[in-house]
C-alpha atoms as a PDB file:
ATOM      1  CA  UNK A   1     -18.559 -11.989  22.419  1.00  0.00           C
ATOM      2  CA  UNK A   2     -15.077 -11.306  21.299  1.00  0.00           C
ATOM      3  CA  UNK A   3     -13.530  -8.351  18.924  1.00  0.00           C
ATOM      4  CA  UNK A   4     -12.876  -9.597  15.819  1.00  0.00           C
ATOM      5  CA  UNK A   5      -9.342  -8.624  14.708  1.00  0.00           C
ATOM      6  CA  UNK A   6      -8.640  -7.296  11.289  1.00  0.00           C
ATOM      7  CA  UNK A   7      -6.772  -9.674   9.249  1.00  0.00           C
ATOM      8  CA  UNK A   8      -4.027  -7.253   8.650  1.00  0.00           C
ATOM      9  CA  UNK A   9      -2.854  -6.632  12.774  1.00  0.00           C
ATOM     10  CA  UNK A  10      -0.058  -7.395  13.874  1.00  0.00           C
ATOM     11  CA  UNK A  11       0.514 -10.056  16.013  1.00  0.00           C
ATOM     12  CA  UNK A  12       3.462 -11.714  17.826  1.00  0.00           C
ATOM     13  CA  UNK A  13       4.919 -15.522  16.950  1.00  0.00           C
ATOM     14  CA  UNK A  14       7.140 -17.380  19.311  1.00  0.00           C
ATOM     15  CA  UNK A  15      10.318 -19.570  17.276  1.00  0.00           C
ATOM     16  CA  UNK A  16      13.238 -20.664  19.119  1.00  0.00           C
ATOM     17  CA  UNK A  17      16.569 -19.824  17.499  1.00  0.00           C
ATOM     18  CA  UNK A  18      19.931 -21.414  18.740  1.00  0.00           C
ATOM     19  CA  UNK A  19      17.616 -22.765  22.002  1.00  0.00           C
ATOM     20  CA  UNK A  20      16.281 -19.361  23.287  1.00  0.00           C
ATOM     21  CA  UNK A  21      12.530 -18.787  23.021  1.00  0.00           C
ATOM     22  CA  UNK A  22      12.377 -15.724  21.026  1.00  0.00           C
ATOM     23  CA  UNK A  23       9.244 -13.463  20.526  1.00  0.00           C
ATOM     24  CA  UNK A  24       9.077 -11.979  16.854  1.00  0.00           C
ATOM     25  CA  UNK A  25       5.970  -9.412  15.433  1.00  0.00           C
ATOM     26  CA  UNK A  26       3.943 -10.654  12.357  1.00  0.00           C
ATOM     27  CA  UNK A  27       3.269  -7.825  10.044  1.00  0.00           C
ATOM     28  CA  UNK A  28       0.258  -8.976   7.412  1.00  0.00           C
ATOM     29  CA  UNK A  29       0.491  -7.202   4.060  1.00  0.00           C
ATOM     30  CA  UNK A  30      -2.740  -4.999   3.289  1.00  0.00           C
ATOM     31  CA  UNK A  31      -3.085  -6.523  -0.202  1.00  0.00           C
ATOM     32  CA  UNK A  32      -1.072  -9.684  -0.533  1.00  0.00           C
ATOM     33  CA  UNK A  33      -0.966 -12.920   1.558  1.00  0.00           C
ATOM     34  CA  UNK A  34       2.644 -11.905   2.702  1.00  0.00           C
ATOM     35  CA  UNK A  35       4.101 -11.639   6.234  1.00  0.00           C
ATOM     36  CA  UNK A  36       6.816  -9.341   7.134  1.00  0.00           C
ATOM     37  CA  UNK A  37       8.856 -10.564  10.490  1.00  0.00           C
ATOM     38  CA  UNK A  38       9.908  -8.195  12.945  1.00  0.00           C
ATOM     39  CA  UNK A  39      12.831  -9.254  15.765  1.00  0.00           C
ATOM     40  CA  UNK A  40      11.940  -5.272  17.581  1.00  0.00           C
ATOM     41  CA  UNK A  41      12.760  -2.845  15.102  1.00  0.00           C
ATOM     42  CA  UNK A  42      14.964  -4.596  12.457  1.00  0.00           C
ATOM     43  CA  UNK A  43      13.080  -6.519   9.554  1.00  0.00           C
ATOM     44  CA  UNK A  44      14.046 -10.150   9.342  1.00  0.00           C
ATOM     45  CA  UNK A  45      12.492 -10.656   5.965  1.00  0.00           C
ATOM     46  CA  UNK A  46       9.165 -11.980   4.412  1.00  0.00           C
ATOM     47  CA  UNK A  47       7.533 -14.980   4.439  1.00  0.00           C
ATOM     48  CA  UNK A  48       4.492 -15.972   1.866  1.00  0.00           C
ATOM     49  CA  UNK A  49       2.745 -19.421   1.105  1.00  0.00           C
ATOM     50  CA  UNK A  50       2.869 -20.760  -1.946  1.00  0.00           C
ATOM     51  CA  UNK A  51       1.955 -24.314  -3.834  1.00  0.00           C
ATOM     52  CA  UNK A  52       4.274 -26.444  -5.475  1.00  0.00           C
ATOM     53  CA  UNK A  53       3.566 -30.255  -6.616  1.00  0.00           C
ATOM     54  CA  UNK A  54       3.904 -31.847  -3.429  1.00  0.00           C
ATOM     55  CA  UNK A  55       1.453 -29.073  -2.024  1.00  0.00           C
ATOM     56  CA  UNK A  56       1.556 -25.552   0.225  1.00  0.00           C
ATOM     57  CA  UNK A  57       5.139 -24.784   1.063  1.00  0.00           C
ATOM     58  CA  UNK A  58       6.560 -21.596   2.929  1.00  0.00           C
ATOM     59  CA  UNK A  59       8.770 -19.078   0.918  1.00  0.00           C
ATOM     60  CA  UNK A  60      11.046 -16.291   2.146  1.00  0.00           C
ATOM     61  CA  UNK A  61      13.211 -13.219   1.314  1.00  0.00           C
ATOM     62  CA  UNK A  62      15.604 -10.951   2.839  1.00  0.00           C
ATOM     63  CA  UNK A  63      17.157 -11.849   6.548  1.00  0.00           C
ATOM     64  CA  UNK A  64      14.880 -14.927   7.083  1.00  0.00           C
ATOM     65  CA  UNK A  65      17.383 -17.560   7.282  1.00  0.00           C
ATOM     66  CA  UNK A  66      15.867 -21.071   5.884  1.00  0.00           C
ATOM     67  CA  UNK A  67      16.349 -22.603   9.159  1.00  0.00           C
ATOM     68  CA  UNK A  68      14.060 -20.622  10.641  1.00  0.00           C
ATOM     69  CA  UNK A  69      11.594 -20.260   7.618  1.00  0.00           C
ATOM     70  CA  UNK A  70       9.543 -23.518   7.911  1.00  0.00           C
ATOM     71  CA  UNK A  71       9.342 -22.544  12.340  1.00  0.00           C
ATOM     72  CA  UNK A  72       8.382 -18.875  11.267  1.00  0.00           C
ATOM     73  CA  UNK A  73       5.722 -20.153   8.464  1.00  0.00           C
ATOM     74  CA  UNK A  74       4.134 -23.030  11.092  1.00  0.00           C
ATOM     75  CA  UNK A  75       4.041 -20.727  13.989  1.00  0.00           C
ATOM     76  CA  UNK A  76       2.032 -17.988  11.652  1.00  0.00           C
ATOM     77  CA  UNK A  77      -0.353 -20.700   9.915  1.00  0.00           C
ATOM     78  CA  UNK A  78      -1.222 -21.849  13.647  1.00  0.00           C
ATOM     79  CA  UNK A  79      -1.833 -18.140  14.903  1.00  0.00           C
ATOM     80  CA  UNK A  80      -4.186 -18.024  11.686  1.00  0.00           C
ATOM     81  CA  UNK A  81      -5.865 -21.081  12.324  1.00  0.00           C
ATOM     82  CA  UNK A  82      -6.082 -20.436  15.715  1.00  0.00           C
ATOM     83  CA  UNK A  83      -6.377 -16.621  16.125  1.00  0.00           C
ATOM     84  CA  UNK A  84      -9.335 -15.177  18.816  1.00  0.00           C
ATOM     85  CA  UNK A  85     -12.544 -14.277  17.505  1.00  0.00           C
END
């Protein structure tokens, strides 16, 4: 049987930005369904999901860049949906 991880570990995403494979940390927030992305040390931003009319959509501030928003938020929903148990 596997460990169960606690929602709130980090864990590492994979987007590829101007055609290089990059490796970025995943920070979950303690108390709200918020991601903070990590390239090393420097902060690239947040990233949370929200709902609009047309239905769950991926929402960002700071250095996230939109191009790279709707990568970052599919790569984390897959580790989610995905993630060992």
């Amino acid at each position: 049987m596997g460990k169960i991880e606690e929602e709130w570990e980090p864990f590492e995403i994979q987007v590829t930005i101007e055609g290089e494979t990059k490796s970025l940390l995943v920070v979950p927030d303690r108390e709200d369904p918020k991601y903070e992305i990590f390239d090393e040390y420097t902060s690239l931003g947040t990233i949370w999901q929200d709902t609009d009319k047309t239905g769950k959509i991926w929402c960002g501030e700071g250095l996230v860049v939109n191009e790279l928003l709707t990568q970052l938020g599919t790569q984390v929903e897959d580790y989610l949906n995905n993630k060992p148990v």
